[in-house]
Structures are given as structure tokens and as C-alpha cells.
PDB file of N, CA and C in Angstrom:
ATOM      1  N   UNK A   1     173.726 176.993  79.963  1.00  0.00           N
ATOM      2  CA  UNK A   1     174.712 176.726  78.940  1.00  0.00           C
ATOM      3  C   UNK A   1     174.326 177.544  77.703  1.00  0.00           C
ATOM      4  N   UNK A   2     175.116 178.105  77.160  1.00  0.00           N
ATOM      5  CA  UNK A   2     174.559 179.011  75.829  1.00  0.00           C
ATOM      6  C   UNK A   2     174.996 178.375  74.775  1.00  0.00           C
ATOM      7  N   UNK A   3     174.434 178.811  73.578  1.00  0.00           N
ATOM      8  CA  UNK A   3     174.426 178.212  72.361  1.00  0.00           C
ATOM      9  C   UNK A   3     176.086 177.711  71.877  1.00  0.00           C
ATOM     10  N   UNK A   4     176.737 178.961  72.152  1.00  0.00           N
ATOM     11  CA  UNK A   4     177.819 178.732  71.358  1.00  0.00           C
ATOM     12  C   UNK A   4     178.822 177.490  72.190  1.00  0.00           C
ATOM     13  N   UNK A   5     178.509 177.225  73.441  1.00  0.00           N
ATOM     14  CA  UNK A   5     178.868 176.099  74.738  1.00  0.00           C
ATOM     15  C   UNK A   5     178.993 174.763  73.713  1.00  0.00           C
ATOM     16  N   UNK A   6     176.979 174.551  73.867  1.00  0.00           N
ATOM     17  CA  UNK A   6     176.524 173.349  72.940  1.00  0.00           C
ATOM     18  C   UNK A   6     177.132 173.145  71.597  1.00  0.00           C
ATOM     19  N   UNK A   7     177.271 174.297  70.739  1.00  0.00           N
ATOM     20  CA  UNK A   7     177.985 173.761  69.505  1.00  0.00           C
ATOM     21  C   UNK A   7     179.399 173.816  69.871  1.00  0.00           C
ATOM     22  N   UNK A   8     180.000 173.908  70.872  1.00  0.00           N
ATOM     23  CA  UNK A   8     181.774 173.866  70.535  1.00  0.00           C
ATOM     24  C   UNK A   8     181.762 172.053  71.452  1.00  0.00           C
ATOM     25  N   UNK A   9     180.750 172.137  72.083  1.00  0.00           N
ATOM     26  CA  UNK A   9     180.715 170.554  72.547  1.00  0.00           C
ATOM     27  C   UNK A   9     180.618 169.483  71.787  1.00  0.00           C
ATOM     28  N   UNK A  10     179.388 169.725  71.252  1.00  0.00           N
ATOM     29  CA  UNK A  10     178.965 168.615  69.646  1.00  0.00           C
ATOM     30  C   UNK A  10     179.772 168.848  68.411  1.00  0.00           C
ATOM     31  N   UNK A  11     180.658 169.911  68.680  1.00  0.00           N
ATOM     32  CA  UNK A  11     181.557 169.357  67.576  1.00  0.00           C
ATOM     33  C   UNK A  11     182.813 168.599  68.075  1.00  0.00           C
ATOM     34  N   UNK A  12     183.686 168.896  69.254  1.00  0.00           N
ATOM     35  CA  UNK A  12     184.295 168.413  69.946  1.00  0.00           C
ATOM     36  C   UNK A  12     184.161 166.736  69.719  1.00  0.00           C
ATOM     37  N   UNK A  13     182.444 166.415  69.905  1.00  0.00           N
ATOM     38  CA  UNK A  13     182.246 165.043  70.420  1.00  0.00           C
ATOM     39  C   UNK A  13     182.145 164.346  68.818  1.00  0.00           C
ATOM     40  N   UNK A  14     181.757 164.930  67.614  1.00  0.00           N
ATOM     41  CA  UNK A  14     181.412 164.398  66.761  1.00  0.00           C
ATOM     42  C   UNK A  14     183.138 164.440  66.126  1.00  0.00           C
ATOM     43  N   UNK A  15     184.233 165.415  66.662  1.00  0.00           N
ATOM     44  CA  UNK A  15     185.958 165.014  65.701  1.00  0.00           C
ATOM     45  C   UNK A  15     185.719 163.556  66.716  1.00  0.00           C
ATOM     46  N   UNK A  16     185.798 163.152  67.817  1.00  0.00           N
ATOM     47  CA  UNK A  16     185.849 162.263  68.423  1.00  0.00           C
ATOM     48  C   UNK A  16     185.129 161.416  68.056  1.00  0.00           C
ATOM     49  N   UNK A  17     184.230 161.106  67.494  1.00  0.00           N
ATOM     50  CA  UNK A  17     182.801 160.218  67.000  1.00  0.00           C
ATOM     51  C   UNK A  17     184.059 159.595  65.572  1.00  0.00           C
ATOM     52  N   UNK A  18     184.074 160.589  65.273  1.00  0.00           N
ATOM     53  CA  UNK A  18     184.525 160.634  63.518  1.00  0.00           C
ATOM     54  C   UNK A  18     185.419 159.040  63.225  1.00  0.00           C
ATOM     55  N   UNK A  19     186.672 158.916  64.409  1.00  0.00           N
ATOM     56  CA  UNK A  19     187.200 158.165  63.808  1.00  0.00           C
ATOM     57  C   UNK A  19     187.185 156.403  64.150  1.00  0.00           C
ATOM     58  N   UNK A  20     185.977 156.488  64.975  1.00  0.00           N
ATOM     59  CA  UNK A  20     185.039 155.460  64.901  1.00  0.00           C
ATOM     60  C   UNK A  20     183.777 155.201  63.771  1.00  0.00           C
ATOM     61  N   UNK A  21     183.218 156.194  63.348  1.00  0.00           N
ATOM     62  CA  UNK A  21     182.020 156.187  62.395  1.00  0.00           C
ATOM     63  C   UNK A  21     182.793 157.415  61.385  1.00  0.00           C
ATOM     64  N   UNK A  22     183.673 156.941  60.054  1.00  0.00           N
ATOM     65  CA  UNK A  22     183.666 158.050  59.493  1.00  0.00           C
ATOM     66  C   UNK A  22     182.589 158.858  58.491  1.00  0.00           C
ATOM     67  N   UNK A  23     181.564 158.140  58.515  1.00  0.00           N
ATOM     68  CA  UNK A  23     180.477 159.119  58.316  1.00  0.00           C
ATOM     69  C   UNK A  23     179.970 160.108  58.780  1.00  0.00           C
ATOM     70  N   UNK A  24     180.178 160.351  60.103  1.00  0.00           N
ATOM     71  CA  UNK A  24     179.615 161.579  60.864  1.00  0.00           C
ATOM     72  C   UNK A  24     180.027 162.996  59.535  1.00  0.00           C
ATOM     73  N   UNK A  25     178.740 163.491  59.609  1.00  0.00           N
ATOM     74  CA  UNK A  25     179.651 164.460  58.664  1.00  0.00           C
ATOM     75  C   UNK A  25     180.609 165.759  59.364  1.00  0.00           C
ATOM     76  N   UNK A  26     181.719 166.326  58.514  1.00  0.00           N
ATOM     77  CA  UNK A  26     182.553 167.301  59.496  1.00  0.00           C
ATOM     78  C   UNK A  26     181.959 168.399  59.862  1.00  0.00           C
ATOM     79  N   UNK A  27     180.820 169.189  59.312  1.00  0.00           N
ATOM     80  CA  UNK A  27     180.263 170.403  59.997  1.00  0.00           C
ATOM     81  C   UNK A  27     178.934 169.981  60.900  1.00  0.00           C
ATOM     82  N   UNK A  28     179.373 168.887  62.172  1.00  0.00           N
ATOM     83  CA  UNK A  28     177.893 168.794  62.788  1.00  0.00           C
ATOM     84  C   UNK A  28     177.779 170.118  63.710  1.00  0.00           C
ATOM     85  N   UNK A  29     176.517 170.428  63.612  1.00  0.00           N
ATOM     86  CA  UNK A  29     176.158 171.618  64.625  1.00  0.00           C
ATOM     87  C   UNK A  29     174.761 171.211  64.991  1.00  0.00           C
ATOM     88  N   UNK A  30     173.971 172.059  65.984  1.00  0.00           N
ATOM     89  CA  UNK A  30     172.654 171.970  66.675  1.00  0.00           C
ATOM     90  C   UNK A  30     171.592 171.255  65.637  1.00  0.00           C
ATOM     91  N   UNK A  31     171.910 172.378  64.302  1.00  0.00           N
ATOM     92  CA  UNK A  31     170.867 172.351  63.755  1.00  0.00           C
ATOM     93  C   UNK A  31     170.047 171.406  62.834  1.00  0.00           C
ATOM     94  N   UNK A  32     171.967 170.641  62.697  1.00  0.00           N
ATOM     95  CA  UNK A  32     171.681 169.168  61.929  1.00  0.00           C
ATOM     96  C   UNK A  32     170.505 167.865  62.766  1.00  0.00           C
ATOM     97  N   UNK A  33     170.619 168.252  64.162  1.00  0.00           N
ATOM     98  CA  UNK A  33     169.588 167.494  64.879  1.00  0.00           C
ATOM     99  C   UNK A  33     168.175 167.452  63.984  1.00  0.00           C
ATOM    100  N   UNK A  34     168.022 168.931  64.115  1.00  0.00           N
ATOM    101  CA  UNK A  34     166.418 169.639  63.760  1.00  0.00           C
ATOM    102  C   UNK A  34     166.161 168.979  62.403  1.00  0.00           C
ATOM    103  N   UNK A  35     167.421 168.947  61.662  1.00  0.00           N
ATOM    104  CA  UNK A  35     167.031 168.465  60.222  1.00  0.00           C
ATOM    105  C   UNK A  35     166.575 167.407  60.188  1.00  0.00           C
ATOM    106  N   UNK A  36     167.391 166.455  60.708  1.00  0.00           N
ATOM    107  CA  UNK A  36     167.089 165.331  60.308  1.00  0.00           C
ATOM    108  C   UNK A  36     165.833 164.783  60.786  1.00  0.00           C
ATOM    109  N   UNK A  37     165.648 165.091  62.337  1.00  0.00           N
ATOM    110  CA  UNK A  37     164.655 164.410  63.004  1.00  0.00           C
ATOM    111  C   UNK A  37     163.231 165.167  61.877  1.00  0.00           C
ATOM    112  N   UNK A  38     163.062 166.183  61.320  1.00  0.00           N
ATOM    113  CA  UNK A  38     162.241 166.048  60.439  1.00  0.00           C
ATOM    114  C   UNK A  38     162.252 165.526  59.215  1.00  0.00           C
ATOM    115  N   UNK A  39     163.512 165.265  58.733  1.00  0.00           N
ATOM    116  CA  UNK A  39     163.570 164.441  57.350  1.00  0.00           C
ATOM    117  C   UNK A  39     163.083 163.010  57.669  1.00  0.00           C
ATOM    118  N   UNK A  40     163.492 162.830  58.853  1.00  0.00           N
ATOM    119  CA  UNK A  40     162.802 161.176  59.788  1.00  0.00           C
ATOM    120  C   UNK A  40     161.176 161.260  59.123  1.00  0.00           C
ATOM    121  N   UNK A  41     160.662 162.180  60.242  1.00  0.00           N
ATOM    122  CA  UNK A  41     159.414 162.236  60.442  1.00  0.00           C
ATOM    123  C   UNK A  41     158.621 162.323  58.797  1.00  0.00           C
ATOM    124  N   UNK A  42     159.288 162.953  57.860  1.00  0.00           N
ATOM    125  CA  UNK A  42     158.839 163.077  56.488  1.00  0.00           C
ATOM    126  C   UNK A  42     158.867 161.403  55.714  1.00  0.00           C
ATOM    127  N   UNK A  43     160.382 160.883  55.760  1.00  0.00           N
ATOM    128  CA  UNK A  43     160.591 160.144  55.282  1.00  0.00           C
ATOM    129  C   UNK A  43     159.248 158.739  55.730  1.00  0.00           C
ATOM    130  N   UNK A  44     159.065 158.783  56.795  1.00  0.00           N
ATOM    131  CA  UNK A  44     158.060 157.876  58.038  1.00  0.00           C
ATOM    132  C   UNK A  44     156.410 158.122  57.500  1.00  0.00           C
ATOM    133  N   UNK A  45     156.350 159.091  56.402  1.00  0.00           N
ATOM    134  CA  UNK A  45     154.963 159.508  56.051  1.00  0.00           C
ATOM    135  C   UNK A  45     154.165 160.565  57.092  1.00  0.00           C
ATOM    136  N   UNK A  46     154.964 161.424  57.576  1.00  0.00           N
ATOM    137  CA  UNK A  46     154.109 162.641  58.321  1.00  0.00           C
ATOM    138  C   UNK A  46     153.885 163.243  57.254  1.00  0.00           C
ATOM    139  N   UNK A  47     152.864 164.325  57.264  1.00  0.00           N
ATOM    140  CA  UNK A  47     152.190 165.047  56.205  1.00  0.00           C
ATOM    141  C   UNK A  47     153.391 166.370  56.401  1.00  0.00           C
ATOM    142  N   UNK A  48     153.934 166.659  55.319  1.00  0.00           N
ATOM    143  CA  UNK A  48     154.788 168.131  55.165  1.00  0.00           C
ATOM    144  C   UNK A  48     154.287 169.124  55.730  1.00  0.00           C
ATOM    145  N   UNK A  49     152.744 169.389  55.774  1.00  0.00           N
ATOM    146  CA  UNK A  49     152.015 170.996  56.493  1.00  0.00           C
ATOM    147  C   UNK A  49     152.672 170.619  57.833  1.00  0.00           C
ATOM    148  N   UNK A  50     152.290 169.297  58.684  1.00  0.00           N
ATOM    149  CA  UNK A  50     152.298 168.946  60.247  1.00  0.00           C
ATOM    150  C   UNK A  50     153.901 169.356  60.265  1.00  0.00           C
ATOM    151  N   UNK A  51     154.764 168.748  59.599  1.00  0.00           N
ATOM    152  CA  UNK A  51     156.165 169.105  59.650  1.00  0.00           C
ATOM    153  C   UNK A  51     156.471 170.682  60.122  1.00  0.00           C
ATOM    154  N   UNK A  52     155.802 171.342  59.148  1.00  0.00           N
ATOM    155  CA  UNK A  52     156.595 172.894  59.272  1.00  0.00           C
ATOM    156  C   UNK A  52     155.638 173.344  59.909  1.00  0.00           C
ATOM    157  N   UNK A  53     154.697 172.899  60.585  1.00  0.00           N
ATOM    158  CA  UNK A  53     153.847 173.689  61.873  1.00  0.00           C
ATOM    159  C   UNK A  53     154.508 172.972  63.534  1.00  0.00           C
ATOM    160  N   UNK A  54     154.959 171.679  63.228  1.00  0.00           N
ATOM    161  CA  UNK A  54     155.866 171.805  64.648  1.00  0.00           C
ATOM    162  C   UNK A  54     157.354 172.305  64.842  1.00  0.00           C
ATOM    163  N   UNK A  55     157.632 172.032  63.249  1.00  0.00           N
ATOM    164  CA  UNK A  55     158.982 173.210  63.427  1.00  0.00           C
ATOM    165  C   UNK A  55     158.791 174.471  63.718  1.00  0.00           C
ATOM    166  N   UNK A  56     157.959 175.533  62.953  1.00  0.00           N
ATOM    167  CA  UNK A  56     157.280 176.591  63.557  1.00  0.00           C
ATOM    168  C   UNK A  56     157.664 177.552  62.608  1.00  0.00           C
ATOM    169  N   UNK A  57     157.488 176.642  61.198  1.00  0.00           N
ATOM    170  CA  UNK A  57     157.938 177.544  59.852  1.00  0.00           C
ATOM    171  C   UNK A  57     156.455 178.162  59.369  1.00  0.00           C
ATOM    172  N   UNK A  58     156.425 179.579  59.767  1.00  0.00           N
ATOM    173  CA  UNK A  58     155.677 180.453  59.510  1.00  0.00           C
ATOM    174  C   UNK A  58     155.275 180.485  57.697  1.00  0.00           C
ATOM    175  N   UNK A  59     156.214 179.700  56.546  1.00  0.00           N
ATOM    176  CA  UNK A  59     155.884 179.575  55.410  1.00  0.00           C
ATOM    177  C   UNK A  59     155.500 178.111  54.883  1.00  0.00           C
ATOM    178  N   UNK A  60     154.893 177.669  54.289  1.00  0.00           N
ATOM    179  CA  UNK A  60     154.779 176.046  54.064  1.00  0.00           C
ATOM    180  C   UNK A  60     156.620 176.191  52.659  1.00  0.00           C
ATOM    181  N   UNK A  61     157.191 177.215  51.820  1.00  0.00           N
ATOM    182  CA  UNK A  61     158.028 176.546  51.483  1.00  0.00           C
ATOM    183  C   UNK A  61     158.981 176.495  51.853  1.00  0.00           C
ATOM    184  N   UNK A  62     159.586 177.207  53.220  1.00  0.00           N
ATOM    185  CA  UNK A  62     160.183 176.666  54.138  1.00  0.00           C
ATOM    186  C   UNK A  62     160.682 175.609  54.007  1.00  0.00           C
ATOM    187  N   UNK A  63     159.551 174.696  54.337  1.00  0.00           N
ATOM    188  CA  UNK A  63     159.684 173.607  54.722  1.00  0.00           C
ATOM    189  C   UNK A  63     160.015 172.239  53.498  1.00  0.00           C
ATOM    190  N   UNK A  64     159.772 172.930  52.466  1.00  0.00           N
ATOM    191  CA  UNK A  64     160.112 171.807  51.004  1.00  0.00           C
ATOM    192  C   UNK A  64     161.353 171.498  51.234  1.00  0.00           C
ATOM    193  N   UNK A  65     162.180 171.887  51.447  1.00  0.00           N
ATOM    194  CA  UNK A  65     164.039 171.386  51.712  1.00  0.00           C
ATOM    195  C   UNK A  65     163.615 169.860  51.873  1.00  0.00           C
ATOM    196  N   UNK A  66     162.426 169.855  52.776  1.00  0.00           N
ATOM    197  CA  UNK A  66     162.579 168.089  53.106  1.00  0.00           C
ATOM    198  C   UNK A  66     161.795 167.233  52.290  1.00  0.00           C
ATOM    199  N   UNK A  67     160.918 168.302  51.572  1.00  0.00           N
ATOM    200  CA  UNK A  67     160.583 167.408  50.597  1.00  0.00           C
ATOM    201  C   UNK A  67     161.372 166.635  49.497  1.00  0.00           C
ATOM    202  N   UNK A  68     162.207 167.094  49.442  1.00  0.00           N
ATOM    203  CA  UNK A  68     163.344 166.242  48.373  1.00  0.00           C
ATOM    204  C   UNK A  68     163.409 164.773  48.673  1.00  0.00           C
ATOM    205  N   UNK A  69     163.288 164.138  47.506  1.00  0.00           N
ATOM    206  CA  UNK A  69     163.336 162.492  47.606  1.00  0.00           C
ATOM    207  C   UNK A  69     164.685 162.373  47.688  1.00  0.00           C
ATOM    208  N   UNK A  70     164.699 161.083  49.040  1.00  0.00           N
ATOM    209  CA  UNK A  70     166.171 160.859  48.702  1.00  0.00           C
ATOM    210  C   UNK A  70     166.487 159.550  47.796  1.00  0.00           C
ATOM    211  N   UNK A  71     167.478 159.037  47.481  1.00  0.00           N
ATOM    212  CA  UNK A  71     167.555 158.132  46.416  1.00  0.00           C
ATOM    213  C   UNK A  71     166.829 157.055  46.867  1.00  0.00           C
ATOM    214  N   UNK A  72     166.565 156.278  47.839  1.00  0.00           N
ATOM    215  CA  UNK A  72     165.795 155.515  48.278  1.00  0.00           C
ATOM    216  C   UNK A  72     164.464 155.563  47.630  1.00  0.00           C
ATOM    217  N   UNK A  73     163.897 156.867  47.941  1.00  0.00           N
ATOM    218  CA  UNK A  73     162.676 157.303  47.730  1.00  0.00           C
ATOM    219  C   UNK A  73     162.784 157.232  46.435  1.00  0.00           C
ATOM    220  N   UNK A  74     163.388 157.588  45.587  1.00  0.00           N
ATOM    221  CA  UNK A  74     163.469 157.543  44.254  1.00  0.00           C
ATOM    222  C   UNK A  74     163.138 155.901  43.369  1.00  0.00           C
ATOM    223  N   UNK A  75     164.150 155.531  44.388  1.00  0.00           N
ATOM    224  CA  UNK A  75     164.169 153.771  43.310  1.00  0.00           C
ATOM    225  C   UNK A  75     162.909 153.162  43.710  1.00  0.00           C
ATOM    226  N   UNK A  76     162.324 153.229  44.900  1.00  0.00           N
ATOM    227  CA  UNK A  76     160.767 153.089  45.367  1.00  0.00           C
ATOM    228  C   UNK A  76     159.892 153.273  44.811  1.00  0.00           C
ATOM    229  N   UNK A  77     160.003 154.769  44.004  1.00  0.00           N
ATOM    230  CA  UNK A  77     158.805 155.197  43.125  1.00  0.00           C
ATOM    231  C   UNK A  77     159.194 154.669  41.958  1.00  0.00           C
ATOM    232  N   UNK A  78     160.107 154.455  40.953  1.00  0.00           N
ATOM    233  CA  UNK A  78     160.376 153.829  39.962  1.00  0.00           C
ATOM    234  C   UNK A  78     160.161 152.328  39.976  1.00  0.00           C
ATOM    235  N   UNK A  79     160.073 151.785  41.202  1.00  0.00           N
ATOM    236  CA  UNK A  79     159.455 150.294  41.574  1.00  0.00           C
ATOM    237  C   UNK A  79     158.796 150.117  41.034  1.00  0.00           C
ATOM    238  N   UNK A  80     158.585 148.673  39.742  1.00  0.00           N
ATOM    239  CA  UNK A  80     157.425 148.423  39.438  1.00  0.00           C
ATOM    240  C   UNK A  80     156.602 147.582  40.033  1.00  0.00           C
ATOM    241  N   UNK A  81     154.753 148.126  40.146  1.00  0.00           N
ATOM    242  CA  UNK A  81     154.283 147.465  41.382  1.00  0.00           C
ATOM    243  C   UNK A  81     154.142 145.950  40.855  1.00  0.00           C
ATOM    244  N   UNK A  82     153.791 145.961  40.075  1.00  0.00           N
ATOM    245  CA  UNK A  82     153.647 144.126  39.629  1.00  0.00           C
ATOM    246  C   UNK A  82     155.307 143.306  39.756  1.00  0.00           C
ATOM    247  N   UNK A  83     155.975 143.727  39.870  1.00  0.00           N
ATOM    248  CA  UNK A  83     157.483 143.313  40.898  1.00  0.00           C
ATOM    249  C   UNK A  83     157.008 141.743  41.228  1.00  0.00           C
ATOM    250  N   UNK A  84     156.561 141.948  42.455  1.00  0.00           N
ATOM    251  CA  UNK A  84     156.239 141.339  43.197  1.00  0.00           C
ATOM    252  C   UNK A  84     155.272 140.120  42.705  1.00  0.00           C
ATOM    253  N   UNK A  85     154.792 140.137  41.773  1.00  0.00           N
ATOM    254  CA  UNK A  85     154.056 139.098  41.358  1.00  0.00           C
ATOM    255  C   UNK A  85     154.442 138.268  39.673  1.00  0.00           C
ATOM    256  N   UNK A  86     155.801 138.824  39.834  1.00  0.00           N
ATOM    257  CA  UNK A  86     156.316 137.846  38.613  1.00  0.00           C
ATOM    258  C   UNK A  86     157.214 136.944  39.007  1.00  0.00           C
ATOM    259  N   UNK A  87     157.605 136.089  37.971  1.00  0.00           N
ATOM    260  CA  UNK A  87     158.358 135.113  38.202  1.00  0.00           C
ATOM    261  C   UNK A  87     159.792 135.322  38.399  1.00  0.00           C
ATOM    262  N   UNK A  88     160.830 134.753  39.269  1.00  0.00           N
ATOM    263  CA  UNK A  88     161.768 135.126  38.975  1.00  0.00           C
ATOM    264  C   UNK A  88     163.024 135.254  37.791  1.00  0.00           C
ATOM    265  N   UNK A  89     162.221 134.392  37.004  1.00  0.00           N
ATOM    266  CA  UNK A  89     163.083 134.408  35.502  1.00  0.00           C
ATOM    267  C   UNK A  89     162.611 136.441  34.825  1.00  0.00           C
ATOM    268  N   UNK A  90     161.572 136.882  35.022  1.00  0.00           N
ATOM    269  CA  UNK A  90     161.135 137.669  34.068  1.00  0.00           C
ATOM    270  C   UNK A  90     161.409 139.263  35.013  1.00  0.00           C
ATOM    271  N   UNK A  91     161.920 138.891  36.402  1.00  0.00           N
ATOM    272  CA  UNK A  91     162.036 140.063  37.424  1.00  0.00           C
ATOM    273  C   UNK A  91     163.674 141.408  36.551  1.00  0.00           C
ATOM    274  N   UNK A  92     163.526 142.482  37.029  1.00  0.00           N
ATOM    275  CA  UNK A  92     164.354 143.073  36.320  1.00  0.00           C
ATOM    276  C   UNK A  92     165.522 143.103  37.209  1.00  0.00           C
ATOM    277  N   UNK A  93     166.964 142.913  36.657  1.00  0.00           N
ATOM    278  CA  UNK A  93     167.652 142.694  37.563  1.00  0.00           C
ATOM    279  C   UNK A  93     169.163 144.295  37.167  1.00  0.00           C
ATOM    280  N   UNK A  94     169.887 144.895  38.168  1.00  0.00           N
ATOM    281  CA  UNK A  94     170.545 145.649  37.950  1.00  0.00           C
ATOM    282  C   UNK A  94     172.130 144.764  37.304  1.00  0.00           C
ATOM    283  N   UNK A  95     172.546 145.233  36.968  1.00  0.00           N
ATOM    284  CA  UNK A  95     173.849 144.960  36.503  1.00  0.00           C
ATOM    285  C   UNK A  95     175.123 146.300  37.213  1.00  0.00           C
ATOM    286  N   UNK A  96     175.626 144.633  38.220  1.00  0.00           N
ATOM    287  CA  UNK A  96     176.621 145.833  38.984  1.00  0.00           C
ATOM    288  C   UNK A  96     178.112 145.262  38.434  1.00  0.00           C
TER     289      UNK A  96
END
């Protein structure tokens, strides 16, 4: 099967995906696999060097794309650690 087979398939399957999950995003191709399963592996605490040596990125900044925090990661690090050990009257609360 050649490349261009696989991507006219996975996109095929992902218009079809779509209007069950409309999140799928509209340009899925091969490569979005590769991404993510390392943004996984980053997000999971693999070390970034191990990342772009099994991808087989000959540069370490290559591989920073995945270093980007995603917002998750963000409100995590802004977490304050004593959180957890106050009362709930004095905890900080968002206003939605």
C-alpha cells in the first residue's frame, strides 16, 4: 500500500469519524499519529532527548514543538503546592 493509499484512507475514515466526534480535526493525515503519540509520551514525563532519539530527529530542536505546555500543563505549574493543605474557606476559587 503506498503512502498516498494510507492518507486518502484516513482521511476518508476521519470525514466519516467527524460527524460522530466533531472534534476530529479536518486535516488528519499519517503524521498527526507521530505527533501525538509523542506529545503522549512527553506529556506522561518521558525525557525530550529519549523523544527525538526514537523519533529519529537527528537535532534535539527538532524536537521542542513538543515541548510546548499545553494549557493543562500550564494551570498545573501555576498550582499552588500548599493547595492541598488549606482549608476550604481560604482555597482559591475561579469565577466562571
Amino acid at each position: 500500500m503506498s503512502d498516498d493509499t494510507v492518507r486518502y484512507f484516513l482521511r476518508q475514515y476521519a470525514v466519516e469519524a467527524k460527524s460522530d466526534c466533531p472534534s476530529i480535526p479536518d486535516n488528519v493525515h499519517p503524521h498527526l499519529f507521530r505527533h501525538s503519540r509523542a506529545m503522549h509520551l512527553y506529556r506522561r514525563g518521558m525525557d525530550l532527548t529519549l523523544i527525538s532519539q526514537w523519533l529519529g530527529h537527528a537535532n534535539l530542536e527538532t524536537s521542542l514543538i513538543y515541548a510546548h505546555a499545553d494549557t493543562e500543563q500550564k494551570r498545573q505549574a501555576l498550582k499552588n503546592p500548599w493547595e492541598e493543605r488549606l482549608p476550604a474557606a481560604l482555597k482559591f476559587r475561579s469565577i466562571r
